[in-house]
N, C-alpha and C. Protein backbone atom coordinates (compact mmCIF):
# COMPACT_ATOMS: atom_id res chain seq x y z
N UNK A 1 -1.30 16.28 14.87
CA UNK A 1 -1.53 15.25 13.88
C UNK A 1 -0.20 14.64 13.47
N UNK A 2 -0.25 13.18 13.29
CA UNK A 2 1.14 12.45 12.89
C UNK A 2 1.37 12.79 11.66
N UNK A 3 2.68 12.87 11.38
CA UNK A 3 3.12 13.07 10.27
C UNK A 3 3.50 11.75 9.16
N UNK A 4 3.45 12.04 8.29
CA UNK A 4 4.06 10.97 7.18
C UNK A 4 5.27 11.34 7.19
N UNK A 5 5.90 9.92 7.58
CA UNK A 5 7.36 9.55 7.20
C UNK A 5 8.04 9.01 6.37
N UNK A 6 9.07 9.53 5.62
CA UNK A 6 9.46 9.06 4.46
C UNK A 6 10.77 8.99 4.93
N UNK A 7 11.69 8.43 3.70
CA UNK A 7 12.77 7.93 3.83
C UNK A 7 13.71 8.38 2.39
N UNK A 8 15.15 8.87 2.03
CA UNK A 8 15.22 9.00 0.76
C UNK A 8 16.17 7.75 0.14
N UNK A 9 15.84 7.75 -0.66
CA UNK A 9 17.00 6.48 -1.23
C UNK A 9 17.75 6.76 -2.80
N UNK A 10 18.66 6.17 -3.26
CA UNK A 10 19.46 6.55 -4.99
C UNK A 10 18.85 5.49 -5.18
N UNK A 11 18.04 5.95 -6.62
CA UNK A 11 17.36 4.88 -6.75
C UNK A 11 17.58 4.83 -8.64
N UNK A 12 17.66 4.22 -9.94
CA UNK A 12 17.13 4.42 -11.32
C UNK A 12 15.95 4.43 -11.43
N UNK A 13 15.63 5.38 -12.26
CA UNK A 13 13.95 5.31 -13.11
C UNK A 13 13.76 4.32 -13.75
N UNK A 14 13.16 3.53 -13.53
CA UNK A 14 12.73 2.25 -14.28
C UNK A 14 12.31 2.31 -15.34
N UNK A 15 12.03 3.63 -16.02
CA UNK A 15 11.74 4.04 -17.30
C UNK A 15 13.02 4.24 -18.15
N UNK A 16 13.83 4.59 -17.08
CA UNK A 16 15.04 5.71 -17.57
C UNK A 16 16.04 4.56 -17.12
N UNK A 17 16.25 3.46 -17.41
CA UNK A 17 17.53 2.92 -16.58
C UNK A 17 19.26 3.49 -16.73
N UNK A 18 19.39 4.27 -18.11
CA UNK A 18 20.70 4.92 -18.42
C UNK A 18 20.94 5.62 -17.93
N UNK A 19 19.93 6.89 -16.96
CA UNK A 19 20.70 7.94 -16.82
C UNK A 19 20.76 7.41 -15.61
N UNK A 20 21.40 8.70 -14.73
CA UNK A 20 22.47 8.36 -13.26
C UNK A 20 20.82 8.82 -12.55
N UNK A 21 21.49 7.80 -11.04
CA UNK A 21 20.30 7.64 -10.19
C UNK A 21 19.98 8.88 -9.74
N UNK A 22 18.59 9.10 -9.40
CA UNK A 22 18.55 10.15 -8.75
C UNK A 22 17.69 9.82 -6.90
N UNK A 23 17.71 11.29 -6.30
CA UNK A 23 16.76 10.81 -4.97
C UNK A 23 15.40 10.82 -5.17
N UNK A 24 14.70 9.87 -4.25
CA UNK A 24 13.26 9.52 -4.56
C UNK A 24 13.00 8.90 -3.07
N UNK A 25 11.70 9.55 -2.59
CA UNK A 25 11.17 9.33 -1.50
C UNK A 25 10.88 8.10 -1.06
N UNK A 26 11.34 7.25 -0.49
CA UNK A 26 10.24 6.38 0.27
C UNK A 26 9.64 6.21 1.37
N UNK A 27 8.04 6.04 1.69
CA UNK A 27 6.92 6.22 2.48
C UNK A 27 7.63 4.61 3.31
N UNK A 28 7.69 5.84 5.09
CA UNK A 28 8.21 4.32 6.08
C UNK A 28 6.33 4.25 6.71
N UNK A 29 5.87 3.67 6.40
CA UNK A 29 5.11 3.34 6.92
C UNK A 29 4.76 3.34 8.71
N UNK A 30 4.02 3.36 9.28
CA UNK A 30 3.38 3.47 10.44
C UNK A 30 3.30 2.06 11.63
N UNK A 31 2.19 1.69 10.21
CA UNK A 31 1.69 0.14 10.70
C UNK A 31 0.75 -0.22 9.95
N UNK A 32 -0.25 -1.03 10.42
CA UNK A 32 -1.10 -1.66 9.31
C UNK A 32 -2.22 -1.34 10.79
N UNK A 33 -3.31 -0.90 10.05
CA UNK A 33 -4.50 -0.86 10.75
C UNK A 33 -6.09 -2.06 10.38
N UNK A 34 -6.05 -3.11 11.03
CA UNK A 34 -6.83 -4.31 11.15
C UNK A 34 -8.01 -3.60 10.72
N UNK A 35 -9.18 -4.70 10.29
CA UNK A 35 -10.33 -4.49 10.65
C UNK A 35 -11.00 -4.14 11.91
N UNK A 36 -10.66 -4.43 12.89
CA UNK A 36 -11.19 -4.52 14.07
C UNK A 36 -10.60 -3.26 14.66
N UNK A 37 -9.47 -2.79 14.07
CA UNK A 37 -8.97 -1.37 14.78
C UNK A 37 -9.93 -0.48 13.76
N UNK A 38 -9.58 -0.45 12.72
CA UNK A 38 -10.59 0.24 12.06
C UNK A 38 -12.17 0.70 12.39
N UNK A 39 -12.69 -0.28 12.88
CA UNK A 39 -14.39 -0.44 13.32
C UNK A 39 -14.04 0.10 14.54
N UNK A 40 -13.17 0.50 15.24
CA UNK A 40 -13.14 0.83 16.60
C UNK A 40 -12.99 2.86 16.68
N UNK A 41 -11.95 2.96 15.39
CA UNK A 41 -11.56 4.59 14.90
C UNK A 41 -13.05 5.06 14.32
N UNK A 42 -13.64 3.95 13.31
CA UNK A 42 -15.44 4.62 13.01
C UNK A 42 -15.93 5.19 14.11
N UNK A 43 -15.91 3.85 15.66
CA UNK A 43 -17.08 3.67 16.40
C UNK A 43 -16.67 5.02 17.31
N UNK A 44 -15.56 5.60 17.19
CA UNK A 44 -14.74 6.52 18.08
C UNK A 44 -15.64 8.21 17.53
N UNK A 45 -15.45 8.06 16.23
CA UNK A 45 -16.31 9.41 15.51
C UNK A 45 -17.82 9.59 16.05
N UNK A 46 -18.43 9.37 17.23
CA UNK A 46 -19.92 9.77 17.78
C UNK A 46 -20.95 8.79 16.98
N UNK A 47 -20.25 8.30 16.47
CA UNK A 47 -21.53 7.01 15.31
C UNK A 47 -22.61 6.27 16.33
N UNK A 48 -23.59 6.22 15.86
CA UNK A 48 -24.51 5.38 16.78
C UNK A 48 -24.44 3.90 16.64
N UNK A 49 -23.37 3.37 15.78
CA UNK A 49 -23.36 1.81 15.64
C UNK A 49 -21.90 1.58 16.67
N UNK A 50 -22.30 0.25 17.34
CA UNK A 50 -21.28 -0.49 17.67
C UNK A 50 -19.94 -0.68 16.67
N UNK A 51 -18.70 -1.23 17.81
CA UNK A 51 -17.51 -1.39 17.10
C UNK A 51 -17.86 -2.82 16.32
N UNK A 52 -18.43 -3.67 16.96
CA UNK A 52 -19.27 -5.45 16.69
C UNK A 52 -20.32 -4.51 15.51
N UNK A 53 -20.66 -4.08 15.26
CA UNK A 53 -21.85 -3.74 14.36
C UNK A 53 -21.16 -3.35 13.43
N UNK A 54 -20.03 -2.55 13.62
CA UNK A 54 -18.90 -1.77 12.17
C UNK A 54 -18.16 -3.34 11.83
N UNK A 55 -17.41 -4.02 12.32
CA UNK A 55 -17.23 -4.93 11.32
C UNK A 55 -17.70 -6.14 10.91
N UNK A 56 -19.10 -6.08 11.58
CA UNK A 56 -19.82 -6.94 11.06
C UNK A 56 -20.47 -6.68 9.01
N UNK A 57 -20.55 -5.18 9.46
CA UNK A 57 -20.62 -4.26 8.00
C UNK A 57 -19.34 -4.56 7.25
N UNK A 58 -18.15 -4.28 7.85
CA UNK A 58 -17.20 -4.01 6.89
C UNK A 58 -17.04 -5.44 6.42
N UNK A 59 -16.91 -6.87 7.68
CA UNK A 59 -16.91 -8.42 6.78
C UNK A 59 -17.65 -8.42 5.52
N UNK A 60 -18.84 -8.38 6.05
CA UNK A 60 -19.78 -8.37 4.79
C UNK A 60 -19.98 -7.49 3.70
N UNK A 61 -19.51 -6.31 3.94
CA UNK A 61 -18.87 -5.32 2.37
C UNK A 61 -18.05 -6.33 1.65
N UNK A 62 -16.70 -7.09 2.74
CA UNK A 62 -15.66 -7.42 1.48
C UNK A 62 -15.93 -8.97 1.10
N UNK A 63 -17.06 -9.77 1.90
CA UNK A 63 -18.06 -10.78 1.23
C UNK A 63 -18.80 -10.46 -0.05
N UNK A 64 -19.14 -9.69 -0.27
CA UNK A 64 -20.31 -9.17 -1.47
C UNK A 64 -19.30 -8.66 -2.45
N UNK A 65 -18.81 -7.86 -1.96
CA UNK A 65 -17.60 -7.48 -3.10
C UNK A 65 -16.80 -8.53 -3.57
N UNK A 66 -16.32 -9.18 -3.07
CA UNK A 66 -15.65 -10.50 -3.86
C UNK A 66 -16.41 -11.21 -4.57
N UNK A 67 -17.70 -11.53 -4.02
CA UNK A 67 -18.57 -11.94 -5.04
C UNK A 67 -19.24 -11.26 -6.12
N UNK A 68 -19.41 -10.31 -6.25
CA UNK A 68 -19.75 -8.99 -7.31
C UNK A 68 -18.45 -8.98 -7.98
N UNK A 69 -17.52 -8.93 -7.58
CA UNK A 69 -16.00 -8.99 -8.53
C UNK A 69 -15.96 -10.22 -9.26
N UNK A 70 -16.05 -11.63 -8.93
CA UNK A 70 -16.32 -12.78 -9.35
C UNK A 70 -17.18 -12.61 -10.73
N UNK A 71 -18.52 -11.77 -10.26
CA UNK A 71 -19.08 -12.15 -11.61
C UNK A 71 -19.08 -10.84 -12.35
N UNK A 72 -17.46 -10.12 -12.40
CA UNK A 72 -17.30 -8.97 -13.77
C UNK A 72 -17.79 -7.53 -13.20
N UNK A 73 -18.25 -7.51 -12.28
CA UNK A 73 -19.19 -6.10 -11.60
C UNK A 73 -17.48 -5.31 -10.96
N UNK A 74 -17.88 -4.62 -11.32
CA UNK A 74 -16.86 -3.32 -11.07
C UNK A 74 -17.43 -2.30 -9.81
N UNK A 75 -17.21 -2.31 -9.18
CA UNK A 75 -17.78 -1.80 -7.40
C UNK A 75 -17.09 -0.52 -7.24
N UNK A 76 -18.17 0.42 -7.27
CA UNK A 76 -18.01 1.65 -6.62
C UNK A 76 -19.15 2.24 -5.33
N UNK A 77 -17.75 2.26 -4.47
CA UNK A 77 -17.97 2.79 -2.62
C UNK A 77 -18.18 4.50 -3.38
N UNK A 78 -18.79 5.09 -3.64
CA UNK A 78 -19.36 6.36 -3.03
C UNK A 78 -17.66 7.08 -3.31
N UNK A 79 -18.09 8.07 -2.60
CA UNK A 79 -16.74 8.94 -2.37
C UNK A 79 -15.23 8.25 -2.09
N UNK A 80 -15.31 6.99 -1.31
CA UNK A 80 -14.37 5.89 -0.72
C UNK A 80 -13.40 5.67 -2.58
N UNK A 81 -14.41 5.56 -3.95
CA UNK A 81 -13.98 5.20 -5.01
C UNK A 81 -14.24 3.81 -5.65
N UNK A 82 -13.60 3.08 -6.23
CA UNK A 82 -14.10 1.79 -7.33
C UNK A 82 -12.75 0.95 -6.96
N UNK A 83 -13.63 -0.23 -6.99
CA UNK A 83 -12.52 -1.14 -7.12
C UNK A 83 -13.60 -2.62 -8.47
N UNK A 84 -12.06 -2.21 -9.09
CA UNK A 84 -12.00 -3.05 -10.72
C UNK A 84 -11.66 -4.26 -11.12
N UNK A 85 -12.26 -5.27 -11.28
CA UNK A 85 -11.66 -6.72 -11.80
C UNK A 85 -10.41 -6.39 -12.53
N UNK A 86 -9.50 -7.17 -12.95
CA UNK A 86 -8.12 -7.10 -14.20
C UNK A 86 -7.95 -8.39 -13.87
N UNK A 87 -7.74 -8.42 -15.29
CA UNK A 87 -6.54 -9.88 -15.58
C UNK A 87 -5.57 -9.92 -16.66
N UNK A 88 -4.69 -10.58 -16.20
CA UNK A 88 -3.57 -10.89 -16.66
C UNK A 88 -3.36 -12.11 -17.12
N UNK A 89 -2.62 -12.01 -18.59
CA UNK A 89 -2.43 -13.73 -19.43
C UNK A 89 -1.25 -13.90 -20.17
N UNK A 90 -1.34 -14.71 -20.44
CA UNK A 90 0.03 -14.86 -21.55
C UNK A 90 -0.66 -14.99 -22.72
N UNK A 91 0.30 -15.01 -23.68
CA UNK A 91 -0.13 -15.06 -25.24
C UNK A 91 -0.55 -15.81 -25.67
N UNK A 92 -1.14 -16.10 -26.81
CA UNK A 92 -1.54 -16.97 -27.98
C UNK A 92 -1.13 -16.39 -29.25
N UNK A 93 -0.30 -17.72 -30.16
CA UNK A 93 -0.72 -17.32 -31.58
C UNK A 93 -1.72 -16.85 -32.44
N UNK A 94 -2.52 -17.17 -31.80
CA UNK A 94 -4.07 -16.26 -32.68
C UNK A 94 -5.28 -16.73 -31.65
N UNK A 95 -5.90 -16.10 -31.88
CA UNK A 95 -7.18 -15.51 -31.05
C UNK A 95 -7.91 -17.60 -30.89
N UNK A 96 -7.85 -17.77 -31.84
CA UNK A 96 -8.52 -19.43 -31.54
C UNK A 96 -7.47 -20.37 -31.20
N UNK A 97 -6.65 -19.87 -30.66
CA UNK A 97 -5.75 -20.97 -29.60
C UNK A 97 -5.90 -20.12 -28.25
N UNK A 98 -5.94 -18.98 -28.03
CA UNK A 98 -6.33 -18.52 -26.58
C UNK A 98 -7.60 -19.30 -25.83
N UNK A 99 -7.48 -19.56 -24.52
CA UNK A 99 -8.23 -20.28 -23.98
C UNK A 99 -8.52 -19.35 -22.60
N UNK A 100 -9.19 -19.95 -21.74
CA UNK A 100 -9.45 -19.49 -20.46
C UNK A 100 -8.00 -19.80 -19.62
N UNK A 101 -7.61 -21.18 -20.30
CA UNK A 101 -5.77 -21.37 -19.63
C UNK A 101 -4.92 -20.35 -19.59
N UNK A 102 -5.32 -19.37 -20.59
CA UNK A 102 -3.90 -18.31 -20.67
C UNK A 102 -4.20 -17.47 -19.70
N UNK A 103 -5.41 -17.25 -18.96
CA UNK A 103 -5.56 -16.33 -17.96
C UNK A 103 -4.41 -16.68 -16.78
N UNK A 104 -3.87 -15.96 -16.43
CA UNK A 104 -3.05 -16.37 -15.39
C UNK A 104 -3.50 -15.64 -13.87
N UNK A 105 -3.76 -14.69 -13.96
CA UNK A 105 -4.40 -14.37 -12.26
C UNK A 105 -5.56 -13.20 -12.82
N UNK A 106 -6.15 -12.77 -11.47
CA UNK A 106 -7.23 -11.69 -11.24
C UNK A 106 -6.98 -11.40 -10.24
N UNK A 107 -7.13 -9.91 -10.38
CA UNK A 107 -6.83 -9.05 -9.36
C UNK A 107 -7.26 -7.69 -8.99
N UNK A 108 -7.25 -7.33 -8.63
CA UNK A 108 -8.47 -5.77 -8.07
C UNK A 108 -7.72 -4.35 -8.06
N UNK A 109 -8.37 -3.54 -9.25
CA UNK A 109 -7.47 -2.30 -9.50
C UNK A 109 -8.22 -1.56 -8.19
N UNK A 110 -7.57 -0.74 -7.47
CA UNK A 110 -8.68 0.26 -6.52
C UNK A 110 -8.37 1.81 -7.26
N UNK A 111 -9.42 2.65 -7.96
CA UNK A 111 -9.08 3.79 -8.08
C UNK A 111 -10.11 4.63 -7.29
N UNK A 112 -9.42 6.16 -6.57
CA UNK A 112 -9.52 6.45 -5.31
C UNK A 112 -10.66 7.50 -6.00
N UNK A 113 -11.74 7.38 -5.05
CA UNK A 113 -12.76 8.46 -5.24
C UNK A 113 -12.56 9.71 -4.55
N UNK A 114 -13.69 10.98 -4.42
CA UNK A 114 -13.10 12.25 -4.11
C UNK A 114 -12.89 12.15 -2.29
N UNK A 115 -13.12 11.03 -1.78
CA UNK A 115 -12.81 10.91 -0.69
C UNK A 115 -11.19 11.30 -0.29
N UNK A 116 -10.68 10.74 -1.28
CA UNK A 116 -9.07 11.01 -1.60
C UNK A 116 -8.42 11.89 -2.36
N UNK A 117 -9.01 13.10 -2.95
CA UNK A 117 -8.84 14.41 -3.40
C UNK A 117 -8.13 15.07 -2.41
N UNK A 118 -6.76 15.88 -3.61
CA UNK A 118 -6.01 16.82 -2.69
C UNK A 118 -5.36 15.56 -1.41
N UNK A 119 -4.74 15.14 -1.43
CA UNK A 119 -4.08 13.84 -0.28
C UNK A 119 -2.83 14.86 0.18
N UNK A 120 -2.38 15.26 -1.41
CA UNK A 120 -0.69 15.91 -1.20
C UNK A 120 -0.87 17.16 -0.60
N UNK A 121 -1.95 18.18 -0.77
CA UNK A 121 -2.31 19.23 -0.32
C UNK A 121 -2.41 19.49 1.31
N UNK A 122 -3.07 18.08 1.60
CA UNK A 122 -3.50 18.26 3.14
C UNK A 122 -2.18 17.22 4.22
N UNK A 123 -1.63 17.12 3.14
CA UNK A 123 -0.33 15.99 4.24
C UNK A 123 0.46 16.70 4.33
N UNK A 124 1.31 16.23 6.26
CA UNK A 124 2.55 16.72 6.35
C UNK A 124 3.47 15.45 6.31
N UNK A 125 4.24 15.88 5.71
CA UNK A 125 6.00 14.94 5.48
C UNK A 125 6.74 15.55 6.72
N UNK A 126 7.32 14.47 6.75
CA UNK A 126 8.69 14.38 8.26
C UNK A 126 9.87 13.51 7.49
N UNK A 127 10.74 13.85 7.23
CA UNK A 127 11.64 13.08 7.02
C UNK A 127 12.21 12.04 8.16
N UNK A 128 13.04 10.65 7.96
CA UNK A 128 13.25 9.63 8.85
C UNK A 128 14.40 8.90 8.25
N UNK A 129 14.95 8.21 9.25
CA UNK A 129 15.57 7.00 8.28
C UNK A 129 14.76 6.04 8.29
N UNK A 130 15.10 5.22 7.43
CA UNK A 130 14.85 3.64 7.10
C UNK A 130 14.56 2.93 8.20
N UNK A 131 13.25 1.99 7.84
CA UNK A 131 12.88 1.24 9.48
C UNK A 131 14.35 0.27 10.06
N UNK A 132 15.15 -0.07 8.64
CA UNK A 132 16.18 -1.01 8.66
C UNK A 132 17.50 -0.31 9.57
N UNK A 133 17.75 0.88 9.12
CA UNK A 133 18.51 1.84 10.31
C UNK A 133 18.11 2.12 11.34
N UNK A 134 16.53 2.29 11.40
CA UNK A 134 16.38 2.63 12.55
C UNK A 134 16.54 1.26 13.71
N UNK A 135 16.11 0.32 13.13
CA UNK A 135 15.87 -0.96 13.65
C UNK A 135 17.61 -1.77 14.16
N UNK A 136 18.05 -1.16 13.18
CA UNK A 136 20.56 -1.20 13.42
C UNK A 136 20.21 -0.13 15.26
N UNK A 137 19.89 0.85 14.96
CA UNK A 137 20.49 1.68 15.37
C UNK A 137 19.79 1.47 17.00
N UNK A 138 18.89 0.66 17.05
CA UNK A 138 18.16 0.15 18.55
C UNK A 138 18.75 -0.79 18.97
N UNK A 139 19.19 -1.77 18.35
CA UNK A 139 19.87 -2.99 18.06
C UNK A 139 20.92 -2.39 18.85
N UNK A 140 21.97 -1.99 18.28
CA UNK A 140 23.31 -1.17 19.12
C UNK A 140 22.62 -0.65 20.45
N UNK A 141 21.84 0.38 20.55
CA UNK A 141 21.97 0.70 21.71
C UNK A 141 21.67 -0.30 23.22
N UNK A 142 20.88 -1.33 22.76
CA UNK A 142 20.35 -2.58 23.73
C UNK A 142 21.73 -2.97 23.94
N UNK A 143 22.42 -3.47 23.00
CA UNK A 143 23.77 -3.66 23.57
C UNK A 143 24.88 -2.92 23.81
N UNK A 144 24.45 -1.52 24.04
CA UNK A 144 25.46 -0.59 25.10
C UNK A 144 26.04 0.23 24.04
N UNK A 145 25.82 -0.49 22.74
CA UNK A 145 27.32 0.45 21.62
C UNK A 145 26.44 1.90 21.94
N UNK A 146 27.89 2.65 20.78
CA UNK A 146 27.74 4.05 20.90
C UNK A 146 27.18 4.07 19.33
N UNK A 147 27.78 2.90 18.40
CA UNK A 147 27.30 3.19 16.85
C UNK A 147 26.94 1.92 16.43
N UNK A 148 26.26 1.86 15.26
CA UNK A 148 25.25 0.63 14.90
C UNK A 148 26.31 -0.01 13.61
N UNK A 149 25.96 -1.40 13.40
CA UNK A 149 26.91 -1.46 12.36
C UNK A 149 25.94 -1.88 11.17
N UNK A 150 25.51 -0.92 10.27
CA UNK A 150 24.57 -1.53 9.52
C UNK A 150 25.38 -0.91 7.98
N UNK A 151 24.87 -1.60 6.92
CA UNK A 151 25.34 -1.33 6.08
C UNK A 151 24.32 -0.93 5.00
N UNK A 152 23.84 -0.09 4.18
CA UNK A 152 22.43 -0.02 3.45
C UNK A 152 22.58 -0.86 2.62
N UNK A 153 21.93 -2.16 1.72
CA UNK A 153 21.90 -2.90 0.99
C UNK A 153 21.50 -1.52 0.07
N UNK A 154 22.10 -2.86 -1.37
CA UNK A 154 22.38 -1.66 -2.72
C UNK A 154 20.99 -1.39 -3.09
N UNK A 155 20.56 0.06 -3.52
CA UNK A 155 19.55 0.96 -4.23
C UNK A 155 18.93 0.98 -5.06
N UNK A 156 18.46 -0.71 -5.40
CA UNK A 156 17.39 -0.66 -6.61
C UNK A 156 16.10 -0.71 -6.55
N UNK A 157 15.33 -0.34 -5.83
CA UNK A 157 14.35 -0.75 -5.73
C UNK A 157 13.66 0.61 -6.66
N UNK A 158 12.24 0.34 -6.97
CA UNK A 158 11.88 1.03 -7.66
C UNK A 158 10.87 2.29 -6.93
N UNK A 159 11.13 3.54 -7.45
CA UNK A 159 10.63 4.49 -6.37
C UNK A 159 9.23 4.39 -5.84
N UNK A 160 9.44 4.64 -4.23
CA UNK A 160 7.56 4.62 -3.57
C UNK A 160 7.88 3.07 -3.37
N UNK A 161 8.34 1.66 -3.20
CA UNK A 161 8.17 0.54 -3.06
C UNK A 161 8.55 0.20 -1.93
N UNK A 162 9.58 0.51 -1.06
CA UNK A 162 10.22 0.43 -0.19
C UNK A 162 9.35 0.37 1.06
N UNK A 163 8.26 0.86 1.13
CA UNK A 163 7.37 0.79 2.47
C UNK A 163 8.40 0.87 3.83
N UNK A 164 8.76 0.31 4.25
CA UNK A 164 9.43 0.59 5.19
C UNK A 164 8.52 -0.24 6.45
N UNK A 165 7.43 -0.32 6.29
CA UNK A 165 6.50 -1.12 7.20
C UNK A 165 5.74 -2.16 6.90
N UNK A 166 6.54 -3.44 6.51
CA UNK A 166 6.11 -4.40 5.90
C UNK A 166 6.51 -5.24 6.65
């Protein structure tokens, strides 16, 4: 089984910006798995539906769900978990100058059902470098060097953000 790869970086607590940085993991990502790869890993598990039949399901899950989100419905997948309308606004001086204008976006909380219980329990970590080193360090070798010349841009990002596969 593949492992999860992480990466470490000096990073501040964004809570804590005074004290001195400390190390904090960041997740290098893999890749991004499509719909269509997805319906293909279902159709792979002995399922009696087509890979054309799985995302014909999964289109139309995230058709209905956008529209069920639209009108305030809060959607919960089973074990998979809920995904939540939110919005975000700016202020008003008092409640009768707020308008529908101050809404500024909507957007979809996902909180994870027991499908996703115990995650940290059952994962293995591999440590790695950075896709950005690793990506120096291929770079050099295509052109013959023996060492890469990369430099790490400075360490602020905020911990867990870094993806590494974006």
């Amino acid at each position: 089984m593949k492992k999860i790869q992480y990466s470490t970086a000096m990073m501040a607590n964004p809570q804590k910006p005074d004290e001195a940085k400390k190390a904090y993991a960041n997740i290098q990502l893999t890749g991004i798995v499509n719909i269509n790869e997805l319906a293909r890993h279902i159709a792979d598990h002995n399922t009696v539906f087509s890979r054309g039949t799985i995302v014909g399901v999964l289109t139309e899950l995230s058709v209905c769900m956008r529209e069920l989100i639209l009108q305030g419905y809060k959607v919960q997948l089973g074990d998979i978990g809920t995904f939540e309308p939110t919005i975000s606004s700016t202020g008003a001086k008092t409640k009768d100058e707020f308008t529908a204008q101050n809404i500024k976006s909507l957007t979809v909380n996902f909180r994870d059902g027991v499908a996703f219980e115990n995650m940290r329990r059952d994962a293995e970590f591999e440590l790695t470098s950075t896709r950005k080193a690793q990506a120096a360090a291929l770079k050099a070798e295509k052109e013959g060097k023996t060492q890469a010349d990369w430099t790490p841009e400075p360490e602020e990002e905020t911990p867990g953000e870094e993806g590494g596969g974006n």
